[in-house]
PDB file of N, CA and C in Angstrom:
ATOM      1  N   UNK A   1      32.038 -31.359  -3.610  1.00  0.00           N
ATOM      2  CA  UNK A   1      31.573 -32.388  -2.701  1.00  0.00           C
ATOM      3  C   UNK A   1      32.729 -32.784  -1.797  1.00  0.00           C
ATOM      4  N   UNK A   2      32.497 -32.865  -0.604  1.00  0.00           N
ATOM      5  CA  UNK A   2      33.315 -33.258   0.400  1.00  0.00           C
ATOM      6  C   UNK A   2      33.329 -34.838   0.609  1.00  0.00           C
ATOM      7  N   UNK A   3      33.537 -36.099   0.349  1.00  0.00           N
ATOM      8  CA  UNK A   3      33.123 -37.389   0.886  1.00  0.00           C
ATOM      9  C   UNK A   3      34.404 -38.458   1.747  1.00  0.00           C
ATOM     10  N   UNK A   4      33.813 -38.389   2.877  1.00  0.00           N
ATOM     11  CA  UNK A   4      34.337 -38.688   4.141  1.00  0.00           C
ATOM     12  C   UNK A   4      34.422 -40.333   4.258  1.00  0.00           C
ATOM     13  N   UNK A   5      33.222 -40.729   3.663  1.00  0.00           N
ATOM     14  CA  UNK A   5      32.911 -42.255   3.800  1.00  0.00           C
ATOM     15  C   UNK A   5      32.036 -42.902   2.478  1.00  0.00           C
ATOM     16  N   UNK A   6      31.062 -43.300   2.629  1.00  0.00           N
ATOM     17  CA  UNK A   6      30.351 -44.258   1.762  1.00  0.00           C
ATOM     18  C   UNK A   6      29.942 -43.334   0.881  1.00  0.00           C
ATOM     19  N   UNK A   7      29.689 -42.884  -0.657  1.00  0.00           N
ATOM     20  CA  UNK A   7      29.177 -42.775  -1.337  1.00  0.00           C
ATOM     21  C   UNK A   7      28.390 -43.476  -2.159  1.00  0.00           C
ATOM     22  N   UNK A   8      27.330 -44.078  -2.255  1.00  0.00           N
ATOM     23  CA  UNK A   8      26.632 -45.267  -2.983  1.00  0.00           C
ATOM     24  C   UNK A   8      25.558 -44.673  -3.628  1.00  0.00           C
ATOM     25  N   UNK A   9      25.134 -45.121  -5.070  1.00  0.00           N
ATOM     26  CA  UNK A   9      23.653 -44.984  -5.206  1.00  0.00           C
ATOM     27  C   UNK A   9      23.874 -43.290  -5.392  1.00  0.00           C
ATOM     28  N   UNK A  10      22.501 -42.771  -5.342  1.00  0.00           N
ATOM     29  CA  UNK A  10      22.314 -41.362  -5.027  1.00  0.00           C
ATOM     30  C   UNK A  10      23.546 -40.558  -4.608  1.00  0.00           C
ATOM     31  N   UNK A  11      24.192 -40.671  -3.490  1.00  0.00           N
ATOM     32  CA  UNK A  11      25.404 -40.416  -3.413  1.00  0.00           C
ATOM     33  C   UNK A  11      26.335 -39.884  -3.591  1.00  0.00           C
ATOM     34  N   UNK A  12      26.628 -41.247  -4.515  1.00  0.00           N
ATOM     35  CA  UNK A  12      27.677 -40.501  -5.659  1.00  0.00           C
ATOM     36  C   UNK A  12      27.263 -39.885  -6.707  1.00  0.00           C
ATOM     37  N   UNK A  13      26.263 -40.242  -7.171  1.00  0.00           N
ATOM     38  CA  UNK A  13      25.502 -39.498  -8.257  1.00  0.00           C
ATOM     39  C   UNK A  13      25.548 -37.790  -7.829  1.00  0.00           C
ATOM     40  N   UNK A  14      25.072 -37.474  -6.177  1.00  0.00           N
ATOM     41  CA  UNK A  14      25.749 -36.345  -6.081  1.00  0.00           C
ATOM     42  C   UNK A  14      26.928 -35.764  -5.892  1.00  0.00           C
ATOM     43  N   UNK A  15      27.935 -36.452  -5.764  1.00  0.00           N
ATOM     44  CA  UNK A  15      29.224 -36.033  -5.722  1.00  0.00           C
ATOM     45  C   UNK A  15      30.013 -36.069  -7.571  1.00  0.00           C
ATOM     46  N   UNK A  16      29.226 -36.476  -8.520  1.00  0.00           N
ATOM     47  CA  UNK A  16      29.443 -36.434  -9.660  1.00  0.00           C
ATOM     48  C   UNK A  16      28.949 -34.991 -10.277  1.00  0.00           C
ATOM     49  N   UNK A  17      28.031 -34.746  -9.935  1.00  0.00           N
ATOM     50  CA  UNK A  17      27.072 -33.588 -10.433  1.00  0.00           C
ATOM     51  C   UNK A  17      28.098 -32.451  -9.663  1.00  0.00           C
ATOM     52  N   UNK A  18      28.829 -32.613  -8.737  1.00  0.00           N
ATOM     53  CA  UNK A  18      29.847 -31.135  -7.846  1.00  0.00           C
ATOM     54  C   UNK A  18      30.952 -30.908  -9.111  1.00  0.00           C
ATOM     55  N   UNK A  19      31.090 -29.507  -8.943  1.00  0.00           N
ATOM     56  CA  UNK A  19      32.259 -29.083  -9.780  1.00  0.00           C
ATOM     57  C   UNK A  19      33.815 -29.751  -9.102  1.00  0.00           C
ATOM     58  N   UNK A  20      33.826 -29.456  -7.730  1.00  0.00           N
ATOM     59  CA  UNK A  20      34.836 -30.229  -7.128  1.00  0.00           C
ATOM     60  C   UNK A  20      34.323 -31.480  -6.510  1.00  0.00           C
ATOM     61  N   UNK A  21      35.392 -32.482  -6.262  1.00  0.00           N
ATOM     62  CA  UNK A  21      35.563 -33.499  -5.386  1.00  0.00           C
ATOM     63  C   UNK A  21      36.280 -34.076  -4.682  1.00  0.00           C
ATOM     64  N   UNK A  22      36.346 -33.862  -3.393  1.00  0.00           N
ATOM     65  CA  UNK A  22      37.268 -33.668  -2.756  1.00  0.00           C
ATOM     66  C   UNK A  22      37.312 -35.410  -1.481  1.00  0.00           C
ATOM     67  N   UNK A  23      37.885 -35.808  -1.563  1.00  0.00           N
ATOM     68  CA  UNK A  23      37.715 -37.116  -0.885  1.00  0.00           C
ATOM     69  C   UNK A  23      38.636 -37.617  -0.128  1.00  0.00           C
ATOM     70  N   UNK A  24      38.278 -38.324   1.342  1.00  0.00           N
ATOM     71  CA  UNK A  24      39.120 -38.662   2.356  1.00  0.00           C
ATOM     72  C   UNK A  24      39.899 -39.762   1.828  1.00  0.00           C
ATOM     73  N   UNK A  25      40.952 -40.420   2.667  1.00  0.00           N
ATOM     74  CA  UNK A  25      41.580 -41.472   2.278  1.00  0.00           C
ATOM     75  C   UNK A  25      40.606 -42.610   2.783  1.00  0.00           C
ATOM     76  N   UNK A  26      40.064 -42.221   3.734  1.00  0.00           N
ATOM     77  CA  UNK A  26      39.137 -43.447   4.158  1.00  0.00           C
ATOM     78  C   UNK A  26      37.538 -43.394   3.175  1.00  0.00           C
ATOM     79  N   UNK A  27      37.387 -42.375   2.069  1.00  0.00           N
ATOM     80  CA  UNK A  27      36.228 -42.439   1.129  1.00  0.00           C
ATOM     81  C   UNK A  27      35.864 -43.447   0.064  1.00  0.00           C
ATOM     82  N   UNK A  28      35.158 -43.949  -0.059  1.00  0.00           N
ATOM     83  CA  UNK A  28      35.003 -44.949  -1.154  1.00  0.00           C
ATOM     84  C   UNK A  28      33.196 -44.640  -2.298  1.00  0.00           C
ATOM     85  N   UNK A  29      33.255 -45.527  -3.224  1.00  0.00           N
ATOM     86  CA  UNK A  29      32.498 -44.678  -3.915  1.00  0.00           C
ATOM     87  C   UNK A  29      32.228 -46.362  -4.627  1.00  0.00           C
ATOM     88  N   UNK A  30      30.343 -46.377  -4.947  1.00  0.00           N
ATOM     89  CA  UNK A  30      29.737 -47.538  -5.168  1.00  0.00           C
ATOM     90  C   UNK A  30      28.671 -47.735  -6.203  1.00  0.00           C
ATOM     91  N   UNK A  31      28.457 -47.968  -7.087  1.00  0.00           N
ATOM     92  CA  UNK A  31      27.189 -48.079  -8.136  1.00  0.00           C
ATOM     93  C   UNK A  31      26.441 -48.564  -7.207  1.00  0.00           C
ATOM     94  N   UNK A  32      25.332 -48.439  -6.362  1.00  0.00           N
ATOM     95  CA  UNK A  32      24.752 -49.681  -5.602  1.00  0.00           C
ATOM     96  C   UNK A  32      23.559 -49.383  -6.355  1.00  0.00           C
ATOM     97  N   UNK A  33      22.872 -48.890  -7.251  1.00  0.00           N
ATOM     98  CA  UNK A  33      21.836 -49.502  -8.352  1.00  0.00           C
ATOM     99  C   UNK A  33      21.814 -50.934  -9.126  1.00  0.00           C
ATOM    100  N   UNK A  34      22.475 -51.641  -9.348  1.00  0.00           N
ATOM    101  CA  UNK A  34      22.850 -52.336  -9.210  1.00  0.00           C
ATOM    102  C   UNK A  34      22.478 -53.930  -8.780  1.00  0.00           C
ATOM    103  N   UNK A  35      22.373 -53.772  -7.712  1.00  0.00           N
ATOM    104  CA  UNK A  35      22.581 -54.656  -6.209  1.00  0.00           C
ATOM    105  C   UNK A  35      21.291 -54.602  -5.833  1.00  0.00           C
ATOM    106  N   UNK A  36      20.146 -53.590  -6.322  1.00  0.00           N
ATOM    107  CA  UNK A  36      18.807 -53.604  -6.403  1.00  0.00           C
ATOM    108  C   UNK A  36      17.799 -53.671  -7.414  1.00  0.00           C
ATOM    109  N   UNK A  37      18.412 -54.161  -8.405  1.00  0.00           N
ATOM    110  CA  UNK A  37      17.635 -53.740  -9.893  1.00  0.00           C
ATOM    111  C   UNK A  37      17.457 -52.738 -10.260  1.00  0.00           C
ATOM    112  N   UNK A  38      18.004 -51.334  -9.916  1.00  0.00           N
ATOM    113  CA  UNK A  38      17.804 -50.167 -10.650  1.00  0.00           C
ATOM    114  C   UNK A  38      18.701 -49.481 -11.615  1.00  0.00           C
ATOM    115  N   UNK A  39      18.250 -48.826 -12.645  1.00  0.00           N
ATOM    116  CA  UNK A  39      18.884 -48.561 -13.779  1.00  0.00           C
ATOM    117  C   UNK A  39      19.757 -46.937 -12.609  1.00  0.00           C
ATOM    118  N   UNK A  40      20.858 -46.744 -12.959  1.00  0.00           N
ATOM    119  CA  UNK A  40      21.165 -45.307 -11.912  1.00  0.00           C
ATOM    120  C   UNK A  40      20.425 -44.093 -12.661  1.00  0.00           C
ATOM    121  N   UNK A  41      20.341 -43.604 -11.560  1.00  0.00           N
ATOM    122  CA  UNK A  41      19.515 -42.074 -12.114  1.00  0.00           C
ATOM    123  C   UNK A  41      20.303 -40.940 -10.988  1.00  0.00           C
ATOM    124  N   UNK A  42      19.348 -39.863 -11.226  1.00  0.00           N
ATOM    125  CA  UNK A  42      20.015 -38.753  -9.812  1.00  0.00           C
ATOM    126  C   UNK A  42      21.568 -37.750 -10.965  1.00  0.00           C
ATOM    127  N   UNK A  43      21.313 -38.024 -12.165  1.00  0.00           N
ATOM    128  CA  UNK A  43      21.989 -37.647 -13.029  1.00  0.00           C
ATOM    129  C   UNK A  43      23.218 -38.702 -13.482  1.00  0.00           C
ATOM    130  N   UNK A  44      23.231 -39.274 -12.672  1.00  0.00           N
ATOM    131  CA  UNK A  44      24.557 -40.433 -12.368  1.00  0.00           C
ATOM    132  C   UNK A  44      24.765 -40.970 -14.382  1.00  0.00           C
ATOM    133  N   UNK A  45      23.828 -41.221 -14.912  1.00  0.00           N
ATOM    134  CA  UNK A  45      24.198 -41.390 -16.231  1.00  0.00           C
ATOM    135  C   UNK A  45      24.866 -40.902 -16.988  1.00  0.00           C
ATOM    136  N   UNK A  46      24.697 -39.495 -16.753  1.00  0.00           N
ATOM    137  CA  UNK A  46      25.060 -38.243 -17.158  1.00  0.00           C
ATOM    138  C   UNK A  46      26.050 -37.655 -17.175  1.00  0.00           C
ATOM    139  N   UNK A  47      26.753 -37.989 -15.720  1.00  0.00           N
ATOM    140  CA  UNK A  47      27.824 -37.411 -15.282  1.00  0.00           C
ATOM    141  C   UNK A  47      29.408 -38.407 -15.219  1.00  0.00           C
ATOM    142  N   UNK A  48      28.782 -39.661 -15.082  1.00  0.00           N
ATOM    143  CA  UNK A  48      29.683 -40.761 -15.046  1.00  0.00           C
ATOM    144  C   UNK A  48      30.524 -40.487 -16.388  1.00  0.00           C
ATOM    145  N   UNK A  49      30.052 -41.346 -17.197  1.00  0.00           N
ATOM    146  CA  UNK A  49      30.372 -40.970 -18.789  1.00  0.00           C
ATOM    147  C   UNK A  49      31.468 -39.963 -19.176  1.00  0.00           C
ATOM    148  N   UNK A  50      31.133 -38.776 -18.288  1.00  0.00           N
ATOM    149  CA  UNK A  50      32.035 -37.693 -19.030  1.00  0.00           C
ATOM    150  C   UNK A  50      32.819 -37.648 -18.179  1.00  0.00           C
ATOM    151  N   UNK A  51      33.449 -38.371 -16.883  1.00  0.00           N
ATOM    152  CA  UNK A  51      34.144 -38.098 -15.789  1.00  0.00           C
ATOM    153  C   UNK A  51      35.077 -38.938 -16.103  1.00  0.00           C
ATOM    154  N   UNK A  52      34.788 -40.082 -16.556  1.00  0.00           N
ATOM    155  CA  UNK A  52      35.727 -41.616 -16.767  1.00  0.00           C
ATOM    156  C   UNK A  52      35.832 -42.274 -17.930  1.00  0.00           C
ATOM    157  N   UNK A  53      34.940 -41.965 -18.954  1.00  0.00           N
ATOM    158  CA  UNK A  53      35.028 -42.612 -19.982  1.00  0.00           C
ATOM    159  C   UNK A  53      33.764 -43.564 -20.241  1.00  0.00           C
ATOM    160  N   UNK A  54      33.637 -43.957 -21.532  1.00  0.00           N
ATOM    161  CA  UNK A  54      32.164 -44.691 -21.445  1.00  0.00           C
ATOM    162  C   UNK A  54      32.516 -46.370 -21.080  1.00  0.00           C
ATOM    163  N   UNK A  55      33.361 -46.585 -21.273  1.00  0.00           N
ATOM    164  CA  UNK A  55      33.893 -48.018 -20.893  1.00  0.00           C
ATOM    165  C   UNK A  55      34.203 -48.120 -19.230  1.00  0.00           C
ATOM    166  N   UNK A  56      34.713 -47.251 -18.711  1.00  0.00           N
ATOM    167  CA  UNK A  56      34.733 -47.247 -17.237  1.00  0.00           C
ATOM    168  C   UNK A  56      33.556 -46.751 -16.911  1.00  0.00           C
ATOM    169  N   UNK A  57      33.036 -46.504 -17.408  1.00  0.00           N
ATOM    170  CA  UNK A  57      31.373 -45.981 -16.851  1.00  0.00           C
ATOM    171  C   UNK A  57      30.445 -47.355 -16.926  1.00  0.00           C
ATOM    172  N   UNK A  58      30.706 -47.856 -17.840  1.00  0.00           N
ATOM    173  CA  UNK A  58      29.614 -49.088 -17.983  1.00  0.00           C
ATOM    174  C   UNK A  58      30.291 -50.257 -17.137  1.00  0.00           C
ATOM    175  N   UNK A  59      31.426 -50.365 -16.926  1.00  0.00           N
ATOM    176  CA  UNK A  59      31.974 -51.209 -15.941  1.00  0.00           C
ATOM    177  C   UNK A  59      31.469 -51.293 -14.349  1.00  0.00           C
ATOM    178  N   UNK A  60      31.688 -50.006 -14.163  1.00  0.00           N
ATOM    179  CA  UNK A  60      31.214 -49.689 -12.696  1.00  0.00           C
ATOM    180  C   UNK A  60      29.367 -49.840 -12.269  1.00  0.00           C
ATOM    181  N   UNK A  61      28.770 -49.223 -13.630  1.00  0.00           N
ATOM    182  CA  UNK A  61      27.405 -49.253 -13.309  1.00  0.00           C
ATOM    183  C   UNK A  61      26.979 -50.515 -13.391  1.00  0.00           C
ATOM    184  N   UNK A  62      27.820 -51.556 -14.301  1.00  0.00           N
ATOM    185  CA  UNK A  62      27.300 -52.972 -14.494  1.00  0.00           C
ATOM    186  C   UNK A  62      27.897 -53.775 -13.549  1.00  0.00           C
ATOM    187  N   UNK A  63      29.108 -53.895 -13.034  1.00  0.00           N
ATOM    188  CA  UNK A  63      29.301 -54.624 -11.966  1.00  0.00           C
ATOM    189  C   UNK A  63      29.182 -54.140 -10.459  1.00  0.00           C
ATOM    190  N   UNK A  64      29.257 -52.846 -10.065  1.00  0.00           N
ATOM    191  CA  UNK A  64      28.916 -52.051  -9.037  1.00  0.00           C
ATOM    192  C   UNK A  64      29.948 -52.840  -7.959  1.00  0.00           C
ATOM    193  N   UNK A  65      31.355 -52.579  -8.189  1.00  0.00           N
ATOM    194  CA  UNK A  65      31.746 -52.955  -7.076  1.00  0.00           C
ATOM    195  C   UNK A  65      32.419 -51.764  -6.431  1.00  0.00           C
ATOM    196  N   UNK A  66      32.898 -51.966  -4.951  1.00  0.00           N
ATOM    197  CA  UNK A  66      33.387 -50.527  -4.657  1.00  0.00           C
ATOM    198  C   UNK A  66      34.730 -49.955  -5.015  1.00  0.00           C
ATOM    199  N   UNK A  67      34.773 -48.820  -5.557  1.00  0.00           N
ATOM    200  CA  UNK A  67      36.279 -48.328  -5.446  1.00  0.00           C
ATOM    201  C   UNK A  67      36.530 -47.148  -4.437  1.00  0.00           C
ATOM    202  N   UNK A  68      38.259 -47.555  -4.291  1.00  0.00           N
ATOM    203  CA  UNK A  68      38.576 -46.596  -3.227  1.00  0.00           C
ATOM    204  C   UNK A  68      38.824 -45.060  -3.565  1.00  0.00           C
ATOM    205  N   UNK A  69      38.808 -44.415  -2.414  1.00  0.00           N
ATOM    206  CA  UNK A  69      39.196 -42.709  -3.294  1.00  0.00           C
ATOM    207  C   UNK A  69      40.489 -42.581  -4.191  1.00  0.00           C
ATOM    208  N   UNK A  70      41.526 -43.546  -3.792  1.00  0.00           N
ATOM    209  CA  UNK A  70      42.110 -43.655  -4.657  1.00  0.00           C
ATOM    210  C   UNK A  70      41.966 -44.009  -5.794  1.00  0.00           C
ATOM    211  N   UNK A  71      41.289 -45.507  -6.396  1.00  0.00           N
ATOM    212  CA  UNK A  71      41.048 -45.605  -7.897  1.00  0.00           C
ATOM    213  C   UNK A  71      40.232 -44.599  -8.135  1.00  0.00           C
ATOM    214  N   UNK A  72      39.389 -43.881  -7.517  1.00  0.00           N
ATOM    215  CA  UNK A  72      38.341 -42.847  -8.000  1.00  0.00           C
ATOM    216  C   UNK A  72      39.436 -41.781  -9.020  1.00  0.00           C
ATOM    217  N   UNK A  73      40.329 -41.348  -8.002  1.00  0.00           N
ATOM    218  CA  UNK A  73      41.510 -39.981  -8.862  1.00  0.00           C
ATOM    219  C   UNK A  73      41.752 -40.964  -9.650  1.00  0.00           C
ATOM    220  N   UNK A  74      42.435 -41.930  -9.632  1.00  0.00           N
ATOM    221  CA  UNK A  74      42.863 -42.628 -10.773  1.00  0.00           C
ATOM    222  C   UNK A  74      41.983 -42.483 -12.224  1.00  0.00           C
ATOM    223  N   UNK A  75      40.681 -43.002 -11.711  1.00  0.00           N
ATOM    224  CA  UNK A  75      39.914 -43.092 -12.874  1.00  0.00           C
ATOM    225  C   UNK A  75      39.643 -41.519 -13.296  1.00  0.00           C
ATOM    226  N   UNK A  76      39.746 -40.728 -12.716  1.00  0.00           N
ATOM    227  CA  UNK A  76      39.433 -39.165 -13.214  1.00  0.00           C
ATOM    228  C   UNK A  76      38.274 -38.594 -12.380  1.00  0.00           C
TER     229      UNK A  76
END
């Protein structure tokens, strides 16, 4: 996945599901399920979990705030 700008929602859920991820300095990345009452789907359950951990996974999906491409590498 290439991400240039907003990843939110669906989104990122597809940029989770890519073998690579490749992200601008200006990219950022958002639970926005969230912010609408929806549980995430689009695999996003699936893929979170094993990318970051289950504690940084439930953080992000439960508070949905944005991180930058940087905390993204950070977080894995």
């Amino acid at each position: 996945a290439a991400v240039n700008g907003v990843a939110a929602g669906a989104g990122m859920s597809l940029a989770l599901a890519c073998d690579f991820r490749i992200a601008s300095e200006k990219a950022s990345f958002i639970e926005a399920f969230i912010h609408v009452g929806l549980v995430p789907d689009s695999g996003n359950l699936y893929f979170l979990p094993r990318l970051v951990g289950h504690a940084k996974a439930m953080e992000l999906a439960v508070l949905g705030e944005k991180i930058t491409a940087q905390q993204a590498k950070e977080f894995g």
